[in-house]
Structures are given as C-alpha cells and as structure tokens.
N, C-alpha and C. Protein backbone atom coordinates (compact mmCIF):
# COMPACT_ATOMS: atom_id res chain seq x y z
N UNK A 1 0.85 -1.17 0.00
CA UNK A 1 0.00 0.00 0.00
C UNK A 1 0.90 1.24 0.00
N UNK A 2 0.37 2.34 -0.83
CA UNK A 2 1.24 3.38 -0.79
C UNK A 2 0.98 4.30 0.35
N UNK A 3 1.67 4.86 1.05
CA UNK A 3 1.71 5.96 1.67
C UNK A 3 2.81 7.22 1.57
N UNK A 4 1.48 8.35 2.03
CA UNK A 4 2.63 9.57 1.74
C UNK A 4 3.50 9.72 2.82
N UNK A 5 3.10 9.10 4.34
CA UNK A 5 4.18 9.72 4.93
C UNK A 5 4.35 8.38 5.48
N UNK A 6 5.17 7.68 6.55
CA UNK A 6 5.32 6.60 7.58
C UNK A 6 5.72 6.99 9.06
N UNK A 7 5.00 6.67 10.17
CA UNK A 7 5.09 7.29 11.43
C UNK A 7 5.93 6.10 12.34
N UNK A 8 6.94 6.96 12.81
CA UNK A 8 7.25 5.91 13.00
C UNK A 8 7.43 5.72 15.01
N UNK A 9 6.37 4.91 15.58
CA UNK A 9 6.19 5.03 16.61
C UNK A 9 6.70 3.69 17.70
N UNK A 10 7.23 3.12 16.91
CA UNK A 10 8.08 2.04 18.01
C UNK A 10 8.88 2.12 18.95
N UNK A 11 8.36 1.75 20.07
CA UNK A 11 8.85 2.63 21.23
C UNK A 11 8.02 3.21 22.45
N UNK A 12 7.51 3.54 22.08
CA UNK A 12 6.51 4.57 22.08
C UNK A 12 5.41 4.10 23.02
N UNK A 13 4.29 4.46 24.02
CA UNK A 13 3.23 3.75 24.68
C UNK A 13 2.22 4.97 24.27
N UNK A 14 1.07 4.85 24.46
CA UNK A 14 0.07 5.39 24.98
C UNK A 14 0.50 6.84 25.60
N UNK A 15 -0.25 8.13 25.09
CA UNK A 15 -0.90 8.34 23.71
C UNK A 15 0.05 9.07 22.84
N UNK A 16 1.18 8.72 22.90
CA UNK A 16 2.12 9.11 22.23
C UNK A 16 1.78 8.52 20.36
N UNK A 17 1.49 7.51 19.89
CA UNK A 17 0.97 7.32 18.32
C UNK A 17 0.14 7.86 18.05
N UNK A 18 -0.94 8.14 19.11
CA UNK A 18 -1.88 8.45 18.56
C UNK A 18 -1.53 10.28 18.36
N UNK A 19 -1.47 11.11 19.43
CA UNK A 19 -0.64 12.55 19.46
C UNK A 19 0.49 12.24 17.59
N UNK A 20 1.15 11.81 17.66
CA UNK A 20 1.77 11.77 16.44
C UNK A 20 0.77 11.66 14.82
N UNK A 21 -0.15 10.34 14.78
CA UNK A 21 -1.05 10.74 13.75
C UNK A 21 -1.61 11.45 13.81
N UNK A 22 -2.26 12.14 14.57
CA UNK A 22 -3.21 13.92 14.76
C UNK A 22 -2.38 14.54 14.42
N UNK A 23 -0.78 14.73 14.72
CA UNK A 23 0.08 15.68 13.75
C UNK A 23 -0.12 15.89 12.21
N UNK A 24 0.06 14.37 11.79
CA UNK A 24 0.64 13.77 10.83
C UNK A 24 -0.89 14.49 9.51
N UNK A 25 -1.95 13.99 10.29
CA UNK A 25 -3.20 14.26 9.88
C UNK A 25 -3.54 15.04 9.22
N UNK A 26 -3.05 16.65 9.92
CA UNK A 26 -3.09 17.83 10.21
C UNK A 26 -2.29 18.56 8.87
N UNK A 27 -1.34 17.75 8.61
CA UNK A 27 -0.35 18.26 7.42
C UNK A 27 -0.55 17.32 5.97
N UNK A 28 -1.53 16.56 5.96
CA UNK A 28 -1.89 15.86 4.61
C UNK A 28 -3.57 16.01 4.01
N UNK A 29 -3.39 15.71 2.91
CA UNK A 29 -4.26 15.94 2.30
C UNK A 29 -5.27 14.99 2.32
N UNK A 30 -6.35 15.43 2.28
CA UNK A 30 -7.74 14.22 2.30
C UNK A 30 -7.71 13.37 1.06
N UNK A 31 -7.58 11.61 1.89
CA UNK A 31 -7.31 10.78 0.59
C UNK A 31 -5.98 10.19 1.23
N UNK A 32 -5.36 11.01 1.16
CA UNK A 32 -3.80 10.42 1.51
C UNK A 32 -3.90 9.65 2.60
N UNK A 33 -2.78 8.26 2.61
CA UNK A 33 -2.39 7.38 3.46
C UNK A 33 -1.82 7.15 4.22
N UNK A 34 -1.34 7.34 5.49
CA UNK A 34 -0.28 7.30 6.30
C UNK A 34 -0.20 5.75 6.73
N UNK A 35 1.05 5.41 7.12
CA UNK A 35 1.57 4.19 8.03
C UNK A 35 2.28 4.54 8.61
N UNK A 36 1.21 3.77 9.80
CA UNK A 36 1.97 4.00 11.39
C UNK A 36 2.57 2.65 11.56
N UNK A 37 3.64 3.03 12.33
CA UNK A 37 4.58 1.24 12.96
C UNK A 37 4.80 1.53 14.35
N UNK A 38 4.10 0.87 15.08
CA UNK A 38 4.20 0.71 16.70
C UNK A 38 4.59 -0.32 17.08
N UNK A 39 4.87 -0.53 18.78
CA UNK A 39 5.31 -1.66 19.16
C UNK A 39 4.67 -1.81 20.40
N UNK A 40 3.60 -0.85 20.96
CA UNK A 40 2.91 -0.87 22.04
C UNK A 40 1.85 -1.34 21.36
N UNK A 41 1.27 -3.19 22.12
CA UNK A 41 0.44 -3.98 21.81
C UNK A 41 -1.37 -3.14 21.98
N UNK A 42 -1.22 -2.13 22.94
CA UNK A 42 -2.20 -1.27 22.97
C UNK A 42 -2.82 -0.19 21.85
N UNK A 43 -2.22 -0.67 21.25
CA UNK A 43 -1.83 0.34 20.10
C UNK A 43 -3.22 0.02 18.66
N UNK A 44 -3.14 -1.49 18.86
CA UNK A 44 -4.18 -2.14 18.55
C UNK A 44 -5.67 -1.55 18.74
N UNK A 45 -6.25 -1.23 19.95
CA UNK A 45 -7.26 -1.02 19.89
C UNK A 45 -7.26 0.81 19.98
N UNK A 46 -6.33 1.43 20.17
CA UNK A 46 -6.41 2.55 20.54
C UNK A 46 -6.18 2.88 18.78
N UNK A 47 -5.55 2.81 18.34
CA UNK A 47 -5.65 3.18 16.54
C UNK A 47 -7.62 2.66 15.97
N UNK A 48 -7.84 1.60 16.00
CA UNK A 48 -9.64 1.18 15.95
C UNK A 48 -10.27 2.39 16.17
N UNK A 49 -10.12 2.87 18.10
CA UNK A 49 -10.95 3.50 18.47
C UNK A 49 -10.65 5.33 17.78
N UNK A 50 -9.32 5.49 17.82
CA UNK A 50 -8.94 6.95 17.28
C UNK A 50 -9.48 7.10 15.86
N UNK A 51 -9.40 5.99 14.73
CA UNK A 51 -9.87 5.73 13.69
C UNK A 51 -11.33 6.22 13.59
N UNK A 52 -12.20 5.80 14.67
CA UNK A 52 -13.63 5.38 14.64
C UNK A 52 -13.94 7.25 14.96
N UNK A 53 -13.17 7.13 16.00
CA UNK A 53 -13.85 8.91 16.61
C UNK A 53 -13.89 9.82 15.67
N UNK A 54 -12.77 9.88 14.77
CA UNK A 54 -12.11 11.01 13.93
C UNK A 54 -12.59 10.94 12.31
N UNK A 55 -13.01 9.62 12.15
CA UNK A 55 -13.70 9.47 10.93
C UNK A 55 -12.50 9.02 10.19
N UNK A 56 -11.27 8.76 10.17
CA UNK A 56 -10.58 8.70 9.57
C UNK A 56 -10.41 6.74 9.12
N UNK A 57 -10.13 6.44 8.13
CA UNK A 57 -10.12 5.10 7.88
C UNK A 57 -9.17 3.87 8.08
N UNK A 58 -9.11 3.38 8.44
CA UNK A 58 -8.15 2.04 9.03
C UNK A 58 -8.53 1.10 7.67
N UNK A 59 -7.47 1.38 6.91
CA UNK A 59 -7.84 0.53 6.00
C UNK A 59 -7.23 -1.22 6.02
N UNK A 60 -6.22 -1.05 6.71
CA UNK A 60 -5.35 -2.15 7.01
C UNK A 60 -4.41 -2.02 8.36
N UNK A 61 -4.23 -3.40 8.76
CA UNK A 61 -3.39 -3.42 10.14
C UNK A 61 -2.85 -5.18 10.24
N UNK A 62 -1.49 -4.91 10.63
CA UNK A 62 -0.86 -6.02 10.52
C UNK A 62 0.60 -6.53 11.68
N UNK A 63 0.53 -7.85 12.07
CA UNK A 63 1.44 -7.60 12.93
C UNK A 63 2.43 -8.38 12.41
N UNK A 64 4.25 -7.94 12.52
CA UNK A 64 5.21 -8.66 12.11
C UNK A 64 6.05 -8.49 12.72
N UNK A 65 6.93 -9.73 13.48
CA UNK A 65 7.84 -9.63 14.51
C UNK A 65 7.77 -8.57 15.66
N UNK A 66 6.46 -8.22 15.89
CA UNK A 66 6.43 -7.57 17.22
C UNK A 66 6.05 -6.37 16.52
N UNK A 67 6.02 -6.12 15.70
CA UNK A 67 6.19 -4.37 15.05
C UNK A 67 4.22 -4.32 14.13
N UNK A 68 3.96 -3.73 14.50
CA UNK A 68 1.86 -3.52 14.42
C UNK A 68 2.50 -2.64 13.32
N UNK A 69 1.49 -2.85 12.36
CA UNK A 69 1.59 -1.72 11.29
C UNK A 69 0.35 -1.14 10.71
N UNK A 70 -0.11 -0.02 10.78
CA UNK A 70 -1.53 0.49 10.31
C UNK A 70 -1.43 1.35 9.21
N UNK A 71 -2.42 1.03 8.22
CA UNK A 71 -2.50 1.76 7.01
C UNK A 71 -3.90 2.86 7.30
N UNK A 72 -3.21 4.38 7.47
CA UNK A 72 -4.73 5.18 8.02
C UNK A 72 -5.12 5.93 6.45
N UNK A 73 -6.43 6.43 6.15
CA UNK A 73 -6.65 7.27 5.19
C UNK A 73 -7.09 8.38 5.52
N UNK A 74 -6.73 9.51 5.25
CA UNK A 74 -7.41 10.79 5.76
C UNK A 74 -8.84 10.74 4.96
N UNK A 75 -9.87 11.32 6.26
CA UNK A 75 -11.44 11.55 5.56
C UNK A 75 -11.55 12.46 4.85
C-alpha cells in the first residue's frame, strides 16, 4: 500500500501514536495514506478507536515480529 508519509512510533506507549497521527493528519491531504509502525500492543485497539472517533479510515493493520503496522486514510 502506498503511503505519503510513515510514522514511526516504536517505542513509544500510549498516547504518544496516537498525538503523532493527529500531527501527521493535520499536514496531509484528504485521501492520503499514512503508516503507522508501533510496538505498544495497545496500540491495537487505541488506533480502531482513534480511527472510529475522527472518521478517519483504518484501512489495514498487521502484525510482524512484534512491530503492528496500520494503514490510516485521511477523511
């Protein structure tokens, strides 16, 4: 999947990814894709729920060697 930017949040806990895609958000254009890469397993439902509030789309999410990866779309 293409994205314009990649966030890169491994490391990172609660609400530090999420504070970072509201940046990220903020500076792209509607349509455009971001991927986030976390490593806080919480990260899981808190991307769902930030997704759900904000309208913004979770188009994909995936886990590999420990590292969560989310494909977001701006609304």
């Amino acid at each position: 999947m293409d994205a314009v930017k990649t966030v890169d949040c491994r490391g990172m806990i609660c609400p530090e990814p999420i504070l970072h895609m509201k940046m990220v958000m903020s500076e792209i254009g509607s349509g455009d894709v971001v991927e986030m890469l976390a490593t806080d397993k919480g990260s899981v439902s808190d991307m769902a729920s930030w997704s759900h509030r904000t309208g913004h789309q979770l188009l994909e999410q995936k886990e590999e060697n420990g590292v969560f990866h989310y494909w977001v779309q701006k609304k």
